[in-house]
Protein backbone atom coordinates (compact mmCIF):
# COMPACT_ATOMS: atom_id res chain seq x y z
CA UNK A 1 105.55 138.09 98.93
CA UNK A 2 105.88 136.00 95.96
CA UNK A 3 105.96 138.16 92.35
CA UNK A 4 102.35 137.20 90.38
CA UNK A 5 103.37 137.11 86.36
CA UNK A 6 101.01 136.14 83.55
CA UNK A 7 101.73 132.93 82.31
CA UNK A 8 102.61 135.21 79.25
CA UNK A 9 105.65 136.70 80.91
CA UNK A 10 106.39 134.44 83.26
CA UNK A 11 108.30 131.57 80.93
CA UNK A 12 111.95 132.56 81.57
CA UNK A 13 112.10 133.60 85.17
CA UNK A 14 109.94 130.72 85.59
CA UNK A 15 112.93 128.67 84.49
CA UNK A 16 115.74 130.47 85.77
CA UNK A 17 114.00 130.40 89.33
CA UNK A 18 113.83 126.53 88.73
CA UNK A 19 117.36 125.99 87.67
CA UNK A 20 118.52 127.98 90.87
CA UNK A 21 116.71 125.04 92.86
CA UNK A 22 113.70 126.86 93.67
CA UNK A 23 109.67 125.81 94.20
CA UNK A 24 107.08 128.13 92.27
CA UNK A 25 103.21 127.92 91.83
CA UNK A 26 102.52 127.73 87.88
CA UNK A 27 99.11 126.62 86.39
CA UNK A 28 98.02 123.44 85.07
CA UNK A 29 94.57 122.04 83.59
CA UNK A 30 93.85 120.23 87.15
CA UNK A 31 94.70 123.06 90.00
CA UNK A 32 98.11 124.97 90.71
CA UNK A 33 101.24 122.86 91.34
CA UNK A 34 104.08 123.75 93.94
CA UNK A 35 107.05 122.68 91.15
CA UNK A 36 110.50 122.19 91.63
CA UNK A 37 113.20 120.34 89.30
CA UNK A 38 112.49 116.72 90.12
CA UNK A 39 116.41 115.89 89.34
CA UNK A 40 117.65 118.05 92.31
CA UNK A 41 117.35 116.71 95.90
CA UNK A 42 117.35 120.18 97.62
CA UNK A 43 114.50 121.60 95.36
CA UNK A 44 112.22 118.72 95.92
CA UNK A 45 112.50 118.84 100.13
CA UNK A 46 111.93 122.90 99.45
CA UNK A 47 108.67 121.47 97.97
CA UNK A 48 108.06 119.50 101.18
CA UNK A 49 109.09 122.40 103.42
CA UNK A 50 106.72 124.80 101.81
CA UNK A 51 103.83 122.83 102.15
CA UNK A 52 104.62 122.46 106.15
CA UNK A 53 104.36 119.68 108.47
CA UNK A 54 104.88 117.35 105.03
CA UNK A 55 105.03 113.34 104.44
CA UNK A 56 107.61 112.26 102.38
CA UNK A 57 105.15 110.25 100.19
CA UNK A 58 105.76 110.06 96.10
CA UNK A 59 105.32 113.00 94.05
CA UNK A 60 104.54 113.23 90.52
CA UNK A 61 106.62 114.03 88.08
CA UNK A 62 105.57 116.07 85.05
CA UNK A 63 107.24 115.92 81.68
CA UNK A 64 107.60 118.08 78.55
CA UNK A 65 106.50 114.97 75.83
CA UNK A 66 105.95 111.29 75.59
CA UNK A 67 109.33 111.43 74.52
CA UNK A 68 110.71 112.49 77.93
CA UNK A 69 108.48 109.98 79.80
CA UNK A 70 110.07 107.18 77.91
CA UNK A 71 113.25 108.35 79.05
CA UNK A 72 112.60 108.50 82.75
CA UNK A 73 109.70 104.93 83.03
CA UNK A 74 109.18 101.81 81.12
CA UNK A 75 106.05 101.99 78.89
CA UNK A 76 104.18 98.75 78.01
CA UNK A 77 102.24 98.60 74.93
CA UNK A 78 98.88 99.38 76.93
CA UNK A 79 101.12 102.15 79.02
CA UNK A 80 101.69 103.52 75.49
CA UNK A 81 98.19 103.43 74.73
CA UNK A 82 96.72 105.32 77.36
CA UNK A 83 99.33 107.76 76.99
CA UNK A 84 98.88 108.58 73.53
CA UNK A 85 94.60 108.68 74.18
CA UNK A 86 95.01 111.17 77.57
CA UNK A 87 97.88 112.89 77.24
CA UNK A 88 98.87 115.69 77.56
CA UNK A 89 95.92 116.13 80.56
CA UNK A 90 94.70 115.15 83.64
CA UNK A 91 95.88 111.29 83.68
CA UNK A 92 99.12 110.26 86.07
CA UNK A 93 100.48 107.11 85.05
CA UNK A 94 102.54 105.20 87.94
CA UNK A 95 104.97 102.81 86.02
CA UNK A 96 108.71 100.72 86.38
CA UNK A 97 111.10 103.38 87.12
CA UNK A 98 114.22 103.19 84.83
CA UNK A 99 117.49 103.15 86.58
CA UNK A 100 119.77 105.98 85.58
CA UNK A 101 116.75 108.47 84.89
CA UNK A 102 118.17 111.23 87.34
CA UNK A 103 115.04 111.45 89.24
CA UNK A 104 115.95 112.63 92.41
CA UNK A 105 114.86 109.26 94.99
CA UNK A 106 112.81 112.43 97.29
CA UNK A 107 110.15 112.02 93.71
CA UNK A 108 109.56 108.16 94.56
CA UNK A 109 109.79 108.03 98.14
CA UNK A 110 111.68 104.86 97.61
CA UNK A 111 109.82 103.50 95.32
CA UNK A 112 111.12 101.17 92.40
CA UNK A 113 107.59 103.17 90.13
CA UNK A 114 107.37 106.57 89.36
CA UNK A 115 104.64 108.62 88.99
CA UNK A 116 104.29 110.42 85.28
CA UNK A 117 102.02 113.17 84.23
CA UNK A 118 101.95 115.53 80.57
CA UNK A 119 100.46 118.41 81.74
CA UNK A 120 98.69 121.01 78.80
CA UNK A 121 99.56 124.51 78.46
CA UNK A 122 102.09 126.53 80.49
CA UNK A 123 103.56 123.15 82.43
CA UNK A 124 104.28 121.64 79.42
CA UNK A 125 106.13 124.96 78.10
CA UNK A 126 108.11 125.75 81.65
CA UNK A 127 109.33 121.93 81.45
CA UNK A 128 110.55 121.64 77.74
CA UNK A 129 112.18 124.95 78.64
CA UNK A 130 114.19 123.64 81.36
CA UNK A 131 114.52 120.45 79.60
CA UNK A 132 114.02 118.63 82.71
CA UNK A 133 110.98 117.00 84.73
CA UNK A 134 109.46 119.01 87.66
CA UNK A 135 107.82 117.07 90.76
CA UNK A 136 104.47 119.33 90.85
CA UNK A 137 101.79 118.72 93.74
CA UNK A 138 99.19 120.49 94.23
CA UNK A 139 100.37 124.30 95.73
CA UNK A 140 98.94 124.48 99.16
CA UNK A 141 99.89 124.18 102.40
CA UNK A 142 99.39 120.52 103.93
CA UNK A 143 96.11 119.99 104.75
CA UNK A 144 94.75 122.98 102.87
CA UNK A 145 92.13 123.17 99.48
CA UNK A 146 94.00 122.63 96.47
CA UNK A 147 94.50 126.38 94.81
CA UNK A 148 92.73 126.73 91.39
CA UNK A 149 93.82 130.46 91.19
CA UNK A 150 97.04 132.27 91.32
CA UNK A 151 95.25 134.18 94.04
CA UNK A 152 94.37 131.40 96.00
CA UNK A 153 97.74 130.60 95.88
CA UNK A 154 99.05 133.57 96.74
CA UNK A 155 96.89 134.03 99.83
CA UNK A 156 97.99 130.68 101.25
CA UNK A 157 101.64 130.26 99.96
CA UNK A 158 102.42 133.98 98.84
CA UNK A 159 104.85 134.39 101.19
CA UNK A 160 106.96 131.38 101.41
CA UNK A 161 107.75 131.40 97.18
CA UNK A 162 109.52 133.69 94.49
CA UNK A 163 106.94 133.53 92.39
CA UNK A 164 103.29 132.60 91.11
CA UNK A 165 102.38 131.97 87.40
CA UNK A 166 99.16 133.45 86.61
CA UNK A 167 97.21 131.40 83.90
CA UNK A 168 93.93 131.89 85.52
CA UNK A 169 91.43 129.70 86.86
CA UNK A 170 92.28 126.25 86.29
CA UNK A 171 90.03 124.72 83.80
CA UNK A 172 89.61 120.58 85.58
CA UNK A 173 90.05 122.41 88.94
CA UNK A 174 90.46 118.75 90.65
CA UNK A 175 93.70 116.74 91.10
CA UNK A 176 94.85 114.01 87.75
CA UNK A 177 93.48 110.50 87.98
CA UNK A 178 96.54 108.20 88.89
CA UNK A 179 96.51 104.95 87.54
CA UNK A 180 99.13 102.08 87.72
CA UNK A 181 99.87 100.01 84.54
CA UNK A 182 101.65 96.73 84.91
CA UNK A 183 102.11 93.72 83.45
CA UNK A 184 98.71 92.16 85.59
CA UNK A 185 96.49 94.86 84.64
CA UNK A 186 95.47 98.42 85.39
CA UNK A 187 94.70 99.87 88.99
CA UNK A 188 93.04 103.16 89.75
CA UNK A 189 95.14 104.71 92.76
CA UNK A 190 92.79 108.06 93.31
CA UNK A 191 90.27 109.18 91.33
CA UNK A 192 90.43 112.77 89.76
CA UNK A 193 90.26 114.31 86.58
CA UNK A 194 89.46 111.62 84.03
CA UNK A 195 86.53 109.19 84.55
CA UNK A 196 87.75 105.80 85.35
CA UNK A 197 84.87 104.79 82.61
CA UNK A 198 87.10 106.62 79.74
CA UNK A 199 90.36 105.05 81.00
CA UNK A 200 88.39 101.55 80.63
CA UNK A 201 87.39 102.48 77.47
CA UNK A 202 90.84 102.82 75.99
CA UNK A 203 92.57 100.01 77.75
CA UNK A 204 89.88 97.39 77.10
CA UNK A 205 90.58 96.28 80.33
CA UNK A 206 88.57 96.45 83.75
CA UNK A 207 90.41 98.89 86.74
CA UNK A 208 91.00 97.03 89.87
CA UNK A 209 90.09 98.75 92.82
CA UNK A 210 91.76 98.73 96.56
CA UNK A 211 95.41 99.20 96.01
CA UNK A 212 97.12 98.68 99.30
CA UNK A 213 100.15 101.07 100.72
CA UNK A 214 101.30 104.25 99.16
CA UNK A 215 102.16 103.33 95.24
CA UNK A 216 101.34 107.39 94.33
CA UNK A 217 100.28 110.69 95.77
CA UNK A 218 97.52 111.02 97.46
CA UNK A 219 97.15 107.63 99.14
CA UNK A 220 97.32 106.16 102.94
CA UNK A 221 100.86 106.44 104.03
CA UNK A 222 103.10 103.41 104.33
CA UNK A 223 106.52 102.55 105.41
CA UNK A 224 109.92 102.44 103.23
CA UNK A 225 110.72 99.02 104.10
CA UNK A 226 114.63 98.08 103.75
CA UNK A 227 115.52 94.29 104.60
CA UNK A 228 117.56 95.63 107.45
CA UNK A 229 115.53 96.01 111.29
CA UNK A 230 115.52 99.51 112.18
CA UNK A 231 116.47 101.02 115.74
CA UNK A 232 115.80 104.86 116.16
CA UNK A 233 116.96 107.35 118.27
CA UNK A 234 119.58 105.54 119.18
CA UNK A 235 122.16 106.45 122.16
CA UNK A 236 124.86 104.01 121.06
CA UNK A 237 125.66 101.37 117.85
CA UNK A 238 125.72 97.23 118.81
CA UNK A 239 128.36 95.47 117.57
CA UNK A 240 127.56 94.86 113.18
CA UNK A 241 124.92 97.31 113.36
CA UNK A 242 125.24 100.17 110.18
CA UNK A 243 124.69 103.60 111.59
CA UNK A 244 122.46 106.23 110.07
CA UNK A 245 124.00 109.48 111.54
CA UNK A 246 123.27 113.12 111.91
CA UNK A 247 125.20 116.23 112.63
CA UNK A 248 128.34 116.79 113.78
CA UNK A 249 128.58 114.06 116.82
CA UNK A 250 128.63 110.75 116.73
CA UNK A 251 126.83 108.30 119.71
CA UNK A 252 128.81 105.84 121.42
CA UNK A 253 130.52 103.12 119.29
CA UNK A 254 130.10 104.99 115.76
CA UNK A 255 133.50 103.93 115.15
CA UNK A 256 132.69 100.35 115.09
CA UNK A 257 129.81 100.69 112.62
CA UNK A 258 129.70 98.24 109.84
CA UNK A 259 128.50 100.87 108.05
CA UNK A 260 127.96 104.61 108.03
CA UNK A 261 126.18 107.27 106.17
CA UNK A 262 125.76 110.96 107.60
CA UNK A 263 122.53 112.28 106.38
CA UNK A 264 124.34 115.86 107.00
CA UNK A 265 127.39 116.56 108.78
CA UNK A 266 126.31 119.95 109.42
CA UNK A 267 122.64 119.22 110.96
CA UNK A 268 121.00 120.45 108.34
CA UNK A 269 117.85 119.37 108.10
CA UNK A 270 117.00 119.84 104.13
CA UNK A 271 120.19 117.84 103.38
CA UNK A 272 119.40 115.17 105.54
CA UNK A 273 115.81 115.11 103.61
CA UNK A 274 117.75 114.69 100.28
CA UNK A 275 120.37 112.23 101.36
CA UNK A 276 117.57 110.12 103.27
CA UNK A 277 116.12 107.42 100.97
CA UNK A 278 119.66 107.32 98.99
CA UNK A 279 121.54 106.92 102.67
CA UNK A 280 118.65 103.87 103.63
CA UNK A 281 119.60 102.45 100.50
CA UNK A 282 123.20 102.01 100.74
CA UNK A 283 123.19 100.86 104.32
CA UNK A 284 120.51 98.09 103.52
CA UNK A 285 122.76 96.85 101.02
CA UNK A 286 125.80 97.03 103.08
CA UNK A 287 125.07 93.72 104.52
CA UNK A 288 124.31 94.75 108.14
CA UNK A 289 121.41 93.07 109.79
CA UNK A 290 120.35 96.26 111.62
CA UNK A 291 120.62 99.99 111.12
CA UNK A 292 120.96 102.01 113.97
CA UNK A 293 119.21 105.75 113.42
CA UNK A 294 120.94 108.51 115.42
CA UNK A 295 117.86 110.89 116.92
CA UNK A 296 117.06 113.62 114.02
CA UNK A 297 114.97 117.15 115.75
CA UNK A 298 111.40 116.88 115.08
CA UNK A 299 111.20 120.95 114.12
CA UNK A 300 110.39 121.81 110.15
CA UNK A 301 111.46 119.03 107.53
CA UNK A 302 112.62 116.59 110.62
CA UNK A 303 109.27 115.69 111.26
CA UNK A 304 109.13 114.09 107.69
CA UNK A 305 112.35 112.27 108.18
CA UNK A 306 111.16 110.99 111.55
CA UNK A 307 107.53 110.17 110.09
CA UNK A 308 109.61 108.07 107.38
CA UNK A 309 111.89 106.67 109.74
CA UNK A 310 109.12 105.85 111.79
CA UNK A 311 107.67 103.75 109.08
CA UNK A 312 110.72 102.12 108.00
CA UNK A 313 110.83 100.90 111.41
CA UNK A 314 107.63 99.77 111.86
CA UNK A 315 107.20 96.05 112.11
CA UNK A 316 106.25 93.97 109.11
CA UNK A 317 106.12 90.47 107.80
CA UNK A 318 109.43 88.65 106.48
């Protein structure tokens, strides 16, 4: 079972456990987050593996300061403003990712935005601490309510994590508004925390409603779409087909592959959930027309990879 610590001796283990690429519950001001350093692959599929029978769909990554968001998203001047009137609290801003960050591509499913959040209190502490973002949703098990206690916590995840920050009850007790700021406007992608009344307040502006696809946590899955078709489960590679591979053995005319990425030579499955959106990336810009997608087991984190793969392959418009 995890260890339960007051928030008030909890700050160092709470970062060594972190640096050692591990999840923990801590508190925040909305409910209990399931965090893991949002710069290391493995870390962030343990988040997805804890949770059980998990979606790779963005997470939210929460930073120590303004000062570190800058670092890892491109503010514009209302971006800026809405930072500085709700943060830190219970307001998630998605925003243009900046290349080089060291975001781990698990955090934005793929996504060229990024979802940021400066939580209050112990979050804020752990992070500066580490002096590193943490991807943070909520700690439960998929499907589950949203813990707003460390006991709550513990009686649903207790024995699947090192440890559990005690800060008690969590003061919002409901998940951070997330709204997307771009160069058009504002959109609200899921309600929460802040009224969407205050958030019009400070930006002036109105907040368009109905966002389509999954832009944050929290909203209708959609698929990563590369340029390239998609063929899964595949028993052999066509002639200038890229091949996305798994495990040790390779299907019938690997060797021909215009391209090839191993998502983990080994089979295992929580390095082929870090390598995945990084691996889709390269082959789709190696030029091939197609990718061919070597079967991946559906047990534990391979039904995530397979959901994603699924919707990478789905048909779309071109």
């Amino acid at each position: 079972m995890a260890d339960i610590l007051p928030e008030s001796e909890a700050l160092s283990r709470a970062v060594e456990l972190l640096r050692e690429g591990a999840a923990i519950a801590i508190p925040t001001e909305t409910v209990y987050g399931l965090a893991a350093d949002a710069t290391n692959g493995e870390a962030v599929a343990r988040i997805y593996e804890t949770k059980g029978r998990p979606q790779f769909n963005p997470l939210i990554a929460h930073v120590a300061d303004i000062a570190m968001a800058e670092r890892i998203a491109d503010f514009n001047p209302l971006a800026r403003r809405l930072a500085d009137a709700f943060w830190p609290g219970p307001l998630t801003l998605v925003l243009p990712h900046r290349a080089g960050s060291g975001i781990h591509p698990l955090v934005t499913a793929g996504l060229d935005t990024i979802a940021l959040r400066y939580p209050r209190g112990f979050g804020a502490r752990v992070i500066a601490a580490l002096d590193r973002p943490v991807a943070a949703p909520s700690a439960n098990s998929s499907g589950r309510i949203s813990g707003t206690t460390a006991q709550a916590v513990a009686a649903d995840l207790g024995a699947r994590i090192p440890l559990i920050v005690d800060g008690g009850p969590t003061p919002v007790g409901l998940e951070s508004t997330i709204v997307k700021v771009s160069d058009d406007g504002i959109a609200l992608l899921r309600p929460g925390g802040i009224a969407a009344e205050e958030i019009e307040r400070v930006a002036g502006l109105p907040l368009a409603r109905g966002a389509k696809g999954v832009q944050a946590p929290g909203m209708l899955a959609s698929h990563y779409a590369p340029s390239a078709h998609m063929r899964l489960n595949v028993g052999e590679v066509k002639p200038g087909e890229a091949l996305l591979a798994f495990g040790p053995r390779r299907v019938a005319g690997a060797e021909k592959a215009f391209a090839l990425r191993n998502l983990s030579d080994s089979g295992d499955l929580r390095e082929a959930a870090t390598n995945l959106f990084s691996h889709l990336l390269a082959l789709d810009s190696s030029g091939a027309a197609t990718i061919a997608v070597e079967p991946v087991p559906l047990e534990g984190l391979g039904e995530a990879i397979n959901d994603r793969l699924a919707r990478a392959a789905a048909p779309r418009d071109r």
